[in-house]
PDB file of N, CA and C in Angstrom:
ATOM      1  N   UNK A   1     200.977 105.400 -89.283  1.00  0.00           N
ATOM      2  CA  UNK A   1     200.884 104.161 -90.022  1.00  0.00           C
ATOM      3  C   UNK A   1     201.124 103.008 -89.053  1.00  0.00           C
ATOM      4  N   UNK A   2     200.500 102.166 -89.299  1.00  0.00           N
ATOM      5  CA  UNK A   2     200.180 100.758 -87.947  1.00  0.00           C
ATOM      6  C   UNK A   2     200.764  99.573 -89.105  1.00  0.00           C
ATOM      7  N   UNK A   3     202.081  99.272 -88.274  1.00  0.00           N
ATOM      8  CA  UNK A   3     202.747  97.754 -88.889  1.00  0.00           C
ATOM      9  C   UNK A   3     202.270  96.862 -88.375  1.00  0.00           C
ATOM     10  N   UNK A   4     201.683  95.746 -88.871  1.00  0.00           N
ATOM     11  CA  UNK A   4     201.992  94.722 -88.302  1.00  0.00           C
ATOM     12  C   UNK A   4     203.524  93.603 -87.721  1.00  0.00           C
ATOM     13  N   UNK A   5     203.607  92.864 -86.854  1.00  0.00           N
ATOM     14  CA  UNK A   5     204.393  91.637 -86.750  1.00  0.00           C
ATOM     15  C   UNK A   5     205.135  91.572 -88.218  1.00  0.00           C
ATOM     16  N   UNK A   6     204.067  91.088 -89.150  1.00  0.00           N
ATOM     17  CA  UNK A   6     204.049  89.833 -90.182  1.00  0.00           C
ATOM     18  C   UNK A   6     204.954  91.046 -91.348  1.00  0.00           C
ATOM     19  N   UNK A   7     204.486  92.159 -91.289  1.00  0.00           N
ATOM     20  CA  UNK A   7     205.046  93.534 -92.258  1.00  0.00           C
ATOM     21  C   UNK A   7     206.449  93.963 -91.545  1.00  0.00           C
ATOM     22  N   UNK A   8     206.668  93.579 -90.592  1.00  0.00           N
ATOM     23  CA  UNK A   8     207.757  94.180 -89.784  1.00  0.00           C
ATOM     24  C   UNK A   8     208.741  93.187 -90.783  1.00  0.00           C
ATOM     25  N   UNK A   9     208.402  91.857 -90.319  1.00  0.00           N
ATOM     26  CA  UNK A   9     209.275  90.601 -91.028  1.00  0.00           C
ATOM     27  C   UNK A   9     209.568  90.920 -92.741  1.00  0.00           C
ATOM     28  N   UNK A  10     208.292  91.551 -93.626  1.00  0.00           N
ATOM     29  CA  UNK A  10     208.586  91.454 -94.474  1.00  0.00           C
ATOM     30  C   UNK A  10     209.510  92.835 -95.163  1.00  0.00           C
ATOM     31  N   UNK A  11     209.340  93.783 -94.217  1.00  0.00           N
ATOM     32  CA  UNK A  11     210.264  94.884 -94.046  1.00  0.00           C
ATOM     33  C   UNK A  11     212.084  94.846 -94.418  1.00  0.00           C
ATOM     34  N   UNK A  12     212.117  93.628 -92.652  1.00  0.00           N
ATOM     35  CA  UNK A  12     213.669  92.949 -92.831  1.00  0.00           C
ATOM     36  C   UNK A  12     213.946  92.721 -93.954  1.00  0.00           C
ATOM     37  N   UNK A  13     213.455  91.335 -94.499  1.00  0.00           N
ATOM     38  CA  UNK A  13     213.659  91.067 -95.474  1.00  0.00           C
ATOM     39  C   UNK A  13     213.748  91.689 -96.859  1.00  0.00           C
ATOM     40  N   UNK A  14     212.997  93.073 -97.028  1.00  0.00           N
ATOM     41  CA  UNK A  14     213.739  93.736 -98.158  1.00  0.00           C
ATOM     42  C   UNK A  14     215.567  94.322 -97.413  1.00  0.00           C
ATOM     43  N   UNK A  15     215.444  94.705 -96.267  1.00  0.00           N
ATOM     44  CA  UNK A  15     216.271  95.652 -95.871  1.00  0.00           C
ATOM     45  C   UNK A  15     217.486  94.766 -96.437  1.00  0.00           C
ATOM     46  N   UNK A  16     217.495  93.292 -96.229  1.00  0.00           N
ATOM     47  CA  UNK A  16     218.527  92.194 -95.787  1.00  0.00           C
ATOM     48  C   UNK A  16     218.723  91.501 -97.422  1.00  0.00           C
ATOM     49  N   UNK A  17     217.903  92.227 -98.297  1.00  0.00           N
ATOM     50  CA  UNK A  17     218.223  92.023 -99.824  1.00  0.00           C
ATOM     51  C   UNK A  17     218.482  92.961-100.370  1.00  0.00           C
ATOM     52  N   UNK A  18     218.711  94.009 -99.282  1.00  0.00           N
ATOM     53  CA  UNK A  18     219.893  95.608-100.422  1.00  0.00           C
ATOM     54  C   UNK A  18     218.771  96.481-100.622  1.00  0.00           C
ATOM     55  N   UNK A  19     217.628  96.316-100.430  1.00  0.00           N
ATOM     56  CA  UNK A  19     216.833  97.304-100.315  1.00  0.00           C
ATOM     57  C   UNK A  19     217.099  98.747 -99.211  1.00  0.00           C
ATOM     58  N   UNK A  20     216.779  99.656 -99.603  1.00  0.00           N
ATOM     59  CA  UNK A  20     216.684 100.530 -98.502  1.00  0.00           C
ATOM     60  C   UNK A  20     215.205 101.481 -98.413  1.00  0.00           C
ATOM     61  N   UNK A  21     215.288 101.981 -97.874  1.00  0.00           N
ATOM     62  CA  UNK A  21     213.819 103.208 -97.140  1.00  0.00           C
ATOM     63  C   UNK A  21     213.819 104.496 -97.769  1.00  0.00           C
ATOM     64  N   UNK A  22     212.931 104.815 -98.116  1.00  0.00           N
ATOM     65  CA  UNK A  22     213.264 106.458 -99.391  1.00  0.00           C
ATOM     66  C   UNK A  22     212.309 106.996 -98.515  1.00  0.00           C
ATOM     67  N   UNK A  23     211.653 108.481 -98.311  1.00  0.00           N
ATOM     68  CA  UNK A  23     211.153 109.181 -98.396  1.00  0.00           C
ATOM     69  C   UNK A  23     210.799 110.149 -99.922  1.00  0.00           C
ATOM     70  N   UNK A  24     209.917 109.644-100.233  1.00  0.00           N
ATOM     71  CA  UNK A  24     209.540 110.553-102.043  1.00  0.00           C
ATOM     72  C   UNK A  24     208.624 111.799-101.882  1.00  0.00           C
ATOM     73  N   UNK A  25     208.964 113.166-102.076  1.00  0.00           N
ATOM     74  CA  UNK A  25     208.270 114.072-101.962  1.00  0.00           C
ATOM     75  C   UNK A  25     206.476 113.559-102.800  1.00  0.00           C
ATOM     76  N   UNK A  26     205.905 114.513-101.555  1.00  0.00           N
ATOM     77  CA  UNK A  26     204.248 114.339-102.292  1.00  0.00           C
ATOM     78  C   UNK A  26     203.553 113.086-102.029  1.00  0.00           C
ATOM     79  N   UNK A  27     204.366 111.998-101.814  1.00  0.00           N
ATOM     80  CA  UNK A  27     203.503 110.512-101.304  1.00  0.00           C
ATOM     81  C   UNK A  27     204.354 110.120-100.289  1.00  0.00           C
ATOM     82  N   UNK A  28     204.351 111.283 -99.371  1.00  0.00           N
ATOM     83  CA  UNK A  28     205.322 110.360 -97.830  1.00  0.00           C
ATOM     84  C   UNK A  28     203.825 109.638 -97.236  1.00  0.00           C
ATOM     85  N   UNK A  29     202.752 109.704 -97.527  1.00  0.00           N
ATOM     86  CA  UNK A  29     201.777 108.413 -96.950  1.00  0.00           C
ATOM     87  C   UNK A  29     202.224 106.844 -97.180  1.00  0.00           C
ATOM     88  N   UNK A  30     202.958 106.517 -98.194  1.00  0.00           N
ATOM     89  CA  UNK A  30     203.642 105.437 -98.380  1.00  0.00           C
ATOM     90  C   UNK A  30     204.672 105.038 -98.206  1.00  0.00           C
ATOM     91  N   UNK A  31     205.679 104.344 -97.999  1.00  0.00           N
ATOM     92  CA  UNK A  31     206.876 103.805 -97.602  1.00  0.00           C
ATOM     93  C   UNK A  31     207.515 103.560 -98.738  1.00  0.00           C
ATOM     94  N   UNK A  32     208.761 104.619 -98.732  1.00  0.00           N
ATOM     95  CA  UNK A  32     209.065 104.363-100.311  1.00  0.00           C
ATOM     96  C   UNK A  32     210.673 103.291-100.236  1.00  0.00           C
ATOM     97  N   UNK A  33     210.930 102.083-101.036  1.00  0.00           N
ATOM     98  CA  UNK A  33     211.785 101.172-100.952  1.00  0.00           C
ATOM     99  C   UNK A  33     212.915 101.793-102.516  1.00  0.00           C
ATOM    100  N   UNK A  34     213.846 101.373-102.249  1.00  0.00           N
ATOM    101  CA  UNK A  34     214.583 101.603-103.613  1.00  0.00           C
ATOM    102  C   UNK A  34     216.043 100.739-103.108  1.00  0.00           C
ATOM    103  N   UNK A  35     216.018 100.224-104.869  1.00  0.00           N
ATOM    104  CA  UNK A  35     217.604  99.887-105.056  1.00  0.00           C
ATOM    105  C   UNK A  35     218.098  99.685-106.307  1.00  0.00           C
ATOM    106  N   UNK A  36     218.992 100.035-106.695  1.00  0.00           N
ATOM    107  CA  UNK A  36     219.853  99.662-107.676  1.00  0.00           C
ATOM    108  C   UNK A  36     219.170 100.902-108.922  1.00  0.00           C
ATOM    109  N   UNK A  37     218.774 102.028-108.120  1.00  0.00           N
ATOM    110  CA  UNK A  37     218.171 103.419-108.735  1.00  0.00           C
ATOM    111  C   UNK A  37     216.625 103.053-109.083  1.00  0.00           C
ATOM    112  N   UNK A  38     216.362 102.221-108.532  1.00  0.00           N
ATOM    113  CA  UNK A  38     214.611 101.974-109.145  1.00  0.00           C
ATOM    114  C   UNK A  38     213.880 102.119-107.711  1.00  0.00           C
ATOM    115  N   UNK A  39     212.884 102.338-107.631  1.00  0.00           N
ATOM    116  CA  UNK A  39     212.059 102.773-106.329  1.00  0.00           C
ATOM    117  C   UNK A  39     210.317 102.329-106.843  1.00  0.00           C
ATOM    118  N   UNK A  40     209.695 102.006-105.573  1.00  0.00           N
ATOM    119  CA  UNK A  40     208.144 101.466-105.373  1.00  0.00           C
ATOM    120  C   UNK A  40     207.703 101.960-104.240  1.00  0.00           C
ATOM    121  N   UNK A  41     206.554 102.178-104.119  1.00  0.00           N
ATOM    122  CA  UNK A  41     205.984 102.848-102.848  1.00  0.00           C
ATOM    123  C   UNK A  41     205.431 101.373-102.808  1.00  0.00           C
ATOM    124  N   UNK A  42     205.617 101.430-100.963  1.00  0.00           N
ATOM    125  CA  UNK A  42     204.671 100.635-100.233  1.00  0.00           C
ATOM    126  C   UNK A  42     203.629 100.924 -99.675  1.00  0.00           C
ATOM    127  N   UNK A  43     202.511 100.131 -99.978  1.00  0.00           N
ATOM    128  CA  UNK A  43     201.177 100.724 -98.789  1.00  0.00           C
ATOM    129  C   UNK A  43     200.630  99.575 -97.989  1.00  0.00           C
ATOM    130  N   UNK A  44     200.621  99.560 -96.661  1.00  0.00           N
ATOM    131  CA  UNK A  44     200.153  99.084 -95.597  1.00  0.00           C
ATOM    132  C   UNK A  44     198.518  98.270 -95.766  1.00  0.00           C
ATOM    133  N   UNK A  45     198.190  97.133 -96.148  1.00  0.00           N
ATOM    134  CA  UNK A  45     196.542  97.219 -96.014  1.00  0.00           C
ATOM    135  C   UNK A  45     196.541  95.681 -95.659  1.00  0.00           C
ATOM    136  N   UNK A  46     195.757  95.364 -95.265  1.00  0.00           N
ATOM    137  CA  UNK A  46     194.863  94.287 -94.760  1.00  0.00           C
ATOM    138  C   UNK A  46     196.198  93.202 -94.109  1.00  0.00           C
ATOM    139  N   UNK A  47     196.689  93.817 -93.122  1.00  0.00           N
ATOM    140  CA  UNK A  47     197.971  93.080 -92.782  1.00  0.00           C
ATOM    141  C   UNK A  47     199.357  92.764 -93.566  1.00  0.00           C
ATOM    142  N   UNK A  48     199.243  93.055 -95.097  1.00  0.00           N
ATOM    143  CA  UNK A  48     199.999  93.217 -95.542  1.00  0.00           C
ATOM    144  C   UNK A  48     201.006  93.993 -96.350  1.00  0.00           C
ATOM    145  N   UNK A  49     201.604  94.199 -97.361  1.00  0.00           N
ATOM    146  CA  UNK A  49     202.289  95.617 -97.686  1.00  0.00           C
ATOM    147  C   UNK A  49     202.286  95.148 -99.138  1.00  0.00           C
ATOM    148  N   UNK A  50     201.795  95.938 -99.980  1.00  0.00           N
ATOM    149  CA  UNK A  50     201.242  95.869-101.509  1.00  0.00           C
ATOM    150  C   UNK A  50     202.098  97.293-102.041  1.00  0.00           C
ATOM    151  N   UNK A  51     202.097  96.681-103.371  1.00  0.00           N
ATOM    152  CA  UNK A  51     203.004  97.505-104.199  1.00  0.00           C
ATOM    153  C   UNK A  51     202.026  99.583-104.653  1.00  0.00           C
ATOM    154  N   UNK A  52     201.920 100.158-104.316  1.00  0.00           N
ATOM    155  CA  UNK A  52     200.910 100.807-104.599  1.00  0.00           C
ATOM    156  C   UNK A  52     201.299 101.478-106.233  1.00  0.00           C
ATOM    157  N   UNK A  53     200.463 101.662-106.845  1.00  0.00           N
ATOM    158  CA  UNK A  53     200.910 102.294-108.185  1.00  0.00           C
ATOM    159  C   UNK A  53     201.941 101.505-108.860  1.00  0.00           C
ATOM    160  N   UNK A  54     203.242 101.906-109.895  1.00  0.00           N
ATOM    161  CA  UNK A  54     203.808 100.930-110.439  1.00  0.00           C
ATOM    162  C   UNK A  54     205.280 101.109-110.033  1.00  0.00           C
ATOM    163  N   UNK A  55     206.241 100.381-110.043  1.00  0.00           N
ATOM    164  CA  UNK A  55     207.697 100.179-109.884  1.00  0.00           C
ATOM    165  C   UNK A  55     208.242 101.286-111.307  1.00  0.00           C
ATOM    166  N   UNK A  56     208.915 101.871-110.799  1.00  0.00           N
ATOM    167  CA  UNK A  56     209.689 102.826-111.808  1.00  0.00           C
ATOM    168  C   UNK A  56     211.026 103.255-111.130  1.00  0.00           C
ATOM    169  N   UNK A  57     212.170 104.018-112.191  1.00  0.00           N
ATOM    170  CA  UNK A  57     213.181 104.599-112.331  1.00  0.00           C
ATOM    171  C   UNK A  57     213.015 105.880-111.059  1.00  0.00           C
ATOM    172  N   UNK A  58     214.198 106.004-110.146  1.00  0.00           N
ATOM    173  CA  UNK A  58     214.091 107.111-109.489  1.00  0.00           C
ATOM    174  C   UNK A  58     214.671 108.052-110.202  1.00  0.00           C
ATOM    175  N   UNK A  59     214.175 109.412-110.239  1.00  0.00           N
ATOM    176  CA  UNK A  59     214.602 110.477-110.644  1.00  0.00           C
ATOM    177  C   UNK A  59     214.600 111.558-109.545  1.00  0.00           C
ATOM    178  N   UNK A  60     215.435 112.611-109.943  1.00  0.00           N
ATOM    179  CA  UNK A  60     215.069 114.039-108.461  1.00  0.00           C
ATOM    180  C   UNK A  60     213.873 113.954-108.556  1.00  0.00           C
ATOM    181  N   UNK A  61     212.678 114.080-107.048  1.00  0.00           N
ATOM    182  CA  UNK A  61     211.601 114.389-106.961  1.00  0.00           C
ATOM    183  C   UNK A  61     210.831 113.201-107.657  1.00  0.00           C
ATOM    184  N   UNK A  62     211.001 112.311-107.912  1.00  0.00           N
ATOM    185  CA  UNK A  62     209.811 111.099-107.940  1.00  0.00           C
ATOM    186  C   UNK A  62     210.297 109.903-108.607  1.00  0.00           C
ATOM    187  N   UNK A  63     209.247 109.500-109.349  1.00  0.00           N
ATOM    188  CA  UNK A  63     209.518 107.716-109.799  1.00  0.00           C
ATOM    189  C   UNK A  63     209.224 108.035-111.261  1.00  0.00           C
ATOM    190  N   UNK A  64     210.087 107.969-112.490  1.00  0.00           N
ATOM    191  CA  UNK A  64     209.661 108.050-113.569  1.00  0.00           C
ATOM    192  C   UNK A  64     209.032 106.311-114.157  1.00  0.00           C
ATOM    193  N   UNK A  65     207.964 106.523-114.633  1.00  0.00           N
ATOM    194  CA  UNK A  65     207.750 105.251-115.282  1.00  0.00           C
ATOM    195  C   UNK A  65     207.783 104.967-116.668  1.00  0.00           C
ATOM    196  N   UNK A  66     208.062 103.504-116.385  1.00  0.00           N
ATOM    197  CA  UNK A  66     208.143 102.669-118.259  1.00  0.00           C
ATOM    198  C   UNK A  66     207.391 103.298-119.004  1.00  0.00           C
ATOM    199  N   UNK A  67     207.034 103.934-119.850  1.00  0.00           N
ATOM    200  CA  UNK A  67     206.198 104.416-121.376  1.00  0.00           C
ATOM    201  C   UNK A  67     207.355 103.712-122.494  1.00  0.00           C
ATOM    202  N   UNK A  68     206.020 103.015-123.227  1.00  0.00           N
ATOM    203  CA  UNK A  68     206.677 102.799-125.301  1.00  0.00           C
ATOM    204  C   UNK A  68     206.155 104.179-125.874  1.00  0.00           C
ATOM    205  N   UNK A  69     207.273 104.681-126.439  1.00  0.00           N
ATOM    206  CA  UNK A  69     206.845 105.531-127.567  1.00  0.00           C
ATOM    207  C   UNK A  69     207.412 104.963-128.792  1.00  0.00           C
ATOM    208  N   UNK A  70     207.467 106.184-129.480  1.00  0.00           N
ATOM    209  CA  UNK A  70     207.362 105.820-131.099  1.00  0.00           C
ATOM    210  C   UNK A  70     208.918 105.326-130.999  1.00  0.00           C
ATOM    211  N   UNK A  71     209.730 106.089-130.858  1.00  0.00           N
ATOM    212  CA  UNK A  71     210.960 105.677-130.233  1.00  0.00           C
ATOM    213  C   UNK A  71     211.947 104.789-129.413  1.00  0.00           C
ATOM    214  N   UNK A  72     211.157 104.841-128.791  1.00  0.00           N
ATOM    215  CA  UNK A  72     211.116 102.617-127.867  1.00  0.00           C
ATOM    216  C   UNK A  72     210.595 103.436-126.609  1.00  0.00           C
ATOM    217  N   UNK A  73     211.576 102.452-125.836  1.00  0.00           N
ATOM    218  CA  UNK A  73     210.970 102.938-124.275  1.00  0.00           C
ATOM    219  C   UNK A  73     211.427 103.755-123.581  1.00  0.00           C
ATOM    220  N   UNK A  74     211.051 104.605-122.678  1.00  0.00           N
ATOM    221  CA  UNK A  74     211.731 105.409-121.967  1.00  0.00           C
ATOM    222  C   UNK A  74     211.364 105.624-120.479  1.00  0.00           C
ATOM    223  N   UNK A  75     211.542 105.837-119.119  1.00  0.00           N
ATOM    224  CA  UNK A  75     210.938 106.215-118.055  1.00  0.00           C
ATOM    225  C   UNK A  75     211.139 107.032-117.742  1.00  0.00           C
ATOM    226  N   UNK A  76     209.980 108.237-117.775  1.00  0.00           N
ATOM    227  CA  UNK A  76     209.460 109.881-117.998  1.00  0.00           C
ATOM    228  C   UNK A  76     208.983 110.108-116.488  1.00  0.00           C
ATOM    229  N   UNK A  77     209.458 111.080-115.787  1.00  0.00           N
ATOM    230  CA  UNK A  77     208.216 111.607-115.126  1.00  0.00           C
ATOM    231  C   UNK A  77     208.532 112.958-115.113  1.00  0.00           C
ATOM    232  N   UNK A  78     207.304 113.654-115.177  1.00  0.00           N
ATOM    233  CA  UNK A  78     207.246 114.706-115.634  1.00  0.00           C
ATOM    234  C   UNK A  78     207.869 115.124-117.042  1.00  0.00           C
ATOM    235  N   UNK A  79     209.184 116.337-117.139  1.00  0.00           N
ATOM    236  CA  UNK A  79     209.297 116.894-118.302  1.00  0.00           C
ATOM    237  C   UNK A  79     210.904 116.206-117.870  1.00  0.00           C
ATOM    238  N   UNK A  80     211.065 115.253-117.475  1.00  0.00           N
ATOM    239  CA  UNK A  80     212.568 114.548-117.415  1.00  0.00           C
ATOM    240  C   UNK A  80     212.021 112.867-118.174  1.00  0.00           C
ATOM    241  N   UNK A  81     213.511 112.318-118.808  1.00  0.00           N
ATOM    242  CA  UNK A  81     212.759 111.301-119.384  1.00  0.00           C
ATOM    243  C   UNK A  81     214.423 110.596-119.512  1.00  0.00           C
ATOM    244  N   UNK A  82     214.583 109.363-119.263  1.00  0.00           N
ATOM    245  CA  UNK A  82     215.707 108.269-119.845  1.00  0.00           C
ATOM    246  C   UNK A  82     215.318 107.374-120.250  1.00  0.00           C
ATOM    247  N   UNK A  83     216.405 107.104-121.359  1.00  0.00           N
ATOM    248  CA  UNK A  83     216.047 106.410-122.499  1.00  0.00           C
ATOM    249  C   UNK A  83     216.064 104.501-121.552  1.00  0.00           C
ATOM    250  N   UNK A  84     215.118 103.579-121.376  1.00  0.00           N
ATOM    251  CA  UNK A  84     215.040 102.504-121.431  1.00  0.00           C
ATOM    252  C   UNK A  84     216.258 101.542-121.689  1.00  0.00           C
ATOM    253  N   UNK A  85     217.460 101.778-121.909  1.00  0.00           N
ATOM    254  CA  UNK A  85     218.695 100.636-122.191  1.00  0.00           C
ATOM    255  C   UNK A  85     218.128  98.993-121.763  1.00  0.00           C
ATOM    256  N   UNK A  86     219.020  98.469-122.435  1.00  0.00           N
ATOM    257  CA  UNK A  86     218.569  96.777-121.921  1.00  0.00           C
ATOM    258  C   UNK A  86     219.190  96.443-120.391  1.00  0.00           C
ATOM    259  N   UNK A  87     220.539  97.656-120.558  1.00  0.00           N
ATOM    260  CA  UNK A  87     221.077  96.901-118.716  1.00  0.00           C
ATOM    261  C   UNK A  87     219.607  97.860-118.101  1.00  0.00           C
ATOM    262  N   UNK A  88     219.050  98.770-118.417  1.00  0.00           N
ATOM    263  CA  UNK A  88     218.188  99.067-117.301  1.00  0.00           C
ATOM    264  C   UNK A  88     216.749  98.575-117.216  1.00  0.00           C
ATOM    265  N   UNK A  89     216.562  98.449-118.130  1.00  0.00           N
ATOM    266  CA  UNK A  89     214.724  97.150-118.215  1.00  0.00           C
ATOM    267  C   UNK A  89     215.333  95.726-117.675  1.00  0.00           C
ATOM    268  N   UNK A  90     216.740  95.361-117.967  1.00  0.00           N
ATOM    269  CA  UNK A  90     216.898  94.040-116.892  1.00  0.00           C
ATOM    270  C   UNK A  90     217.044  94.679-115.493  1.00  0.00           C
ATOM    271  N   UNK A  91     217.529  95.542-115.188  1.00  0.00           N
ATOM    272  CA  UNK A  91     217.143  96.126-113.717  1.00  0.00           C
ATOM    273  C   UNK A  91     216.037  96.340-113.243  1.00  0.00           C
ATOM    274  N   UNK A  92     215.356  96.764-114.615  1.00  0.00           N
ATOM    275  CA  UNK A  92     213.546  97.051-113.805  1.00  0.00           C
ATOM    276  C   UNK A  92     212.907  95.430-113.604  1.00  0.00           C
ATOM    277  N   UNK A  93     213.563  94.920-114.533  1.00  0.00           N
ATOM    278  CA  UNK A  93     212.767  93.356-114.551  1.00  0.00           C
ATOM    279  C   UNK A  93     213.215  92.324-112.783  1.00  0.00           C
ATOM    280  N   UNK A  94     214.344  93.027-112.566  1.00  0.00           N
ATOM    281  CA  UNK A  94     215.123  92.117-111.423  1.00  0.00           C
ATOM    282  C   UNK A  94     214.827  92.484-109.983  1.00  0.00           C
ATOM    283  N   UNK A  95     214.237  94.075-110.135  1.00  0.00           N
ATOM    284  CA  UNK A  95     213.649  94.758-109.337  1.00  0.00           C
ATOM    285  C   UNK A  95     212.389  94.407-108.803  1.00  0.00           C
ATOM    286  N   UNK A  96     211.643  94.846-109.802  1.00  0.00           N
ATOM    287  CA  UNK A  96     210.284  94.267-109.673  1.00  0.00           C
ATOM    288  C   UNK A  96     210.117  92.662-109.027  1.00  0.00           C
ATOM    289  N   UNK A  97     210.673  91.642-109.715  1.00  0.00           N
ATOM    290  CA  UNK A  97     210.723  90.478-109.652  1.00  0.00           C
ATOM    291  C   UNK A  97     210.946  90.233-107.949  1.00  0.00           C
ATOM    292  N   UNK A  98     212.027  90.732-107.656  1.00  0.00           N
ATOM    293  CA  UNK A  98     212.806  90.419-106.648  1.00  0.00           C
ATOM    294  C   UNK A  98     211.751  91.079-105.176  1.00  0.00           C
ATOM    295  N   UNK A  99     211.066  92.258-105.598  1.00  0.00           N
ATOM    296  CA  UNK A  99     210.161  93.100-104.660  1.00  0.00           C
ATOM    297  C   UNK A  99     208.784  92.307-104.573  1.00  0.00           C
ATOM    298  N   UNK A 100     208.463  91.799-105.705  1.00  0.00           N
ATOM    299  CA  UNK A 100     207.524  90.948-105.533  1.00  0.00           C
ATOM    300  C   UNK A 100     207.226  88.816-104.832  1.00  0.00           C
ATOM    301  N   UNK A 101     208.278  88.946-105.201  1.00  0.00           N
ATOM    302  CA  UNK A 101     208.863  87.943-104.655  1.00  0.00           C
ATOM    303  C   UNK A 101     208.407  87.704-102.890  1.00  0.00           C
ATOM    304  N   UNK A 102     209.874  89.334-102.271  1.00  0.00           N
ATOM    305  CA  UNK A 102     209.598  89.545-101.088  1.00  0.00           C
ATOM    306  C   UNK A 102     208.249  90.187-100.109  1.00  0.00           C
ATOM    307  N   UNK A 103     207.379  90.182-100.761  1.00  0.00           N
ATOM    308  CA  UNK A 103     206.220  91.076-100.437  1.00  0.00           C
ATOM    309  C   UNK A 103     205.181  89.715-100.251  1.00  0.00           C
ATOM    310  N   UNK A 104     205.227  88.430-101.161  1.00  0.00           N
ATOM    311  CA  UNK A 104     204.713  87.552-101.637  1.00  0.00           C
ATOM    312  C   UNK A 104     204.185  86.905 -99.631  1.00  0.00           C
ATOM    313  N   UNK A 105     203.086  86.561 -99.751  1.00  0.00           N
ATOM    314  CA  UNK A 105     202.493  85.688 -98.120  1.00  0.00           C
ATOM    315  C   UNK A 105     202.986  84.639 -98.665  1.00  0.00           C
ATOM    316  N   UNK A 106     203.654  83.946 -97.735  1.00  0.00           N
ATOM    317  CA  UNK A 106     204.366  82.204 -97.295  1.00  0.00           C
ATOM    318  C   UNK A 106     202.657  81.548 -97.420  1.00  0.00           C
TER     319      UNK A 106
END
């Protein structure tokens, strides 16, 4: 995988907002970021580093994501599933926010 300069910088800058570096079985092609138990793969393209697929809940072995069911919300992956709480959709909301933010070109 070929960083740029400009991706190196935007790298720091998660590292230097509590982010850290995951390795996620099955998509080590991407750079996986996580904090505060929520995780996003990064992918490398056109000089910059884009969110690939969606921001979800870490679980053993991957990223469960947001689903509404009949029940409210929950983030499932695979045959594992937690229930959505409000402290944790404001975590997914602060997460996301905050990853997008830092990813964002000046």
């Amino acid at each position: 995988m070929d960083i740029t300069r400009s991706q190196v910088a935007r790298l720091q800058k998660l590292l230097d907002s509590g982010f850290r570096f995951v390795s996620i079985e099955r998509v080590e092609r991407y750079l996986g970021v996580e904090r505060d138990g929520f995780a996003a793969l990064l992918e490398p393209s056109e000089g910059q580093l884009r969110i690939f697929s969606q921001v979800g809940y870490r679980l053993e072995g991957g990223i469960a994501m947001l689903v509404e069911r009949g029940e409210g919300k929950a983030f499932v992956w695979h045959d594992q599933e937690v229930p959505a709480t409000p402290e944790l959709l404001e975590r997914y909301r602060r997460f996301r926010a905050d990853l997008e933010e830092l990813l964002k070109e000046e």
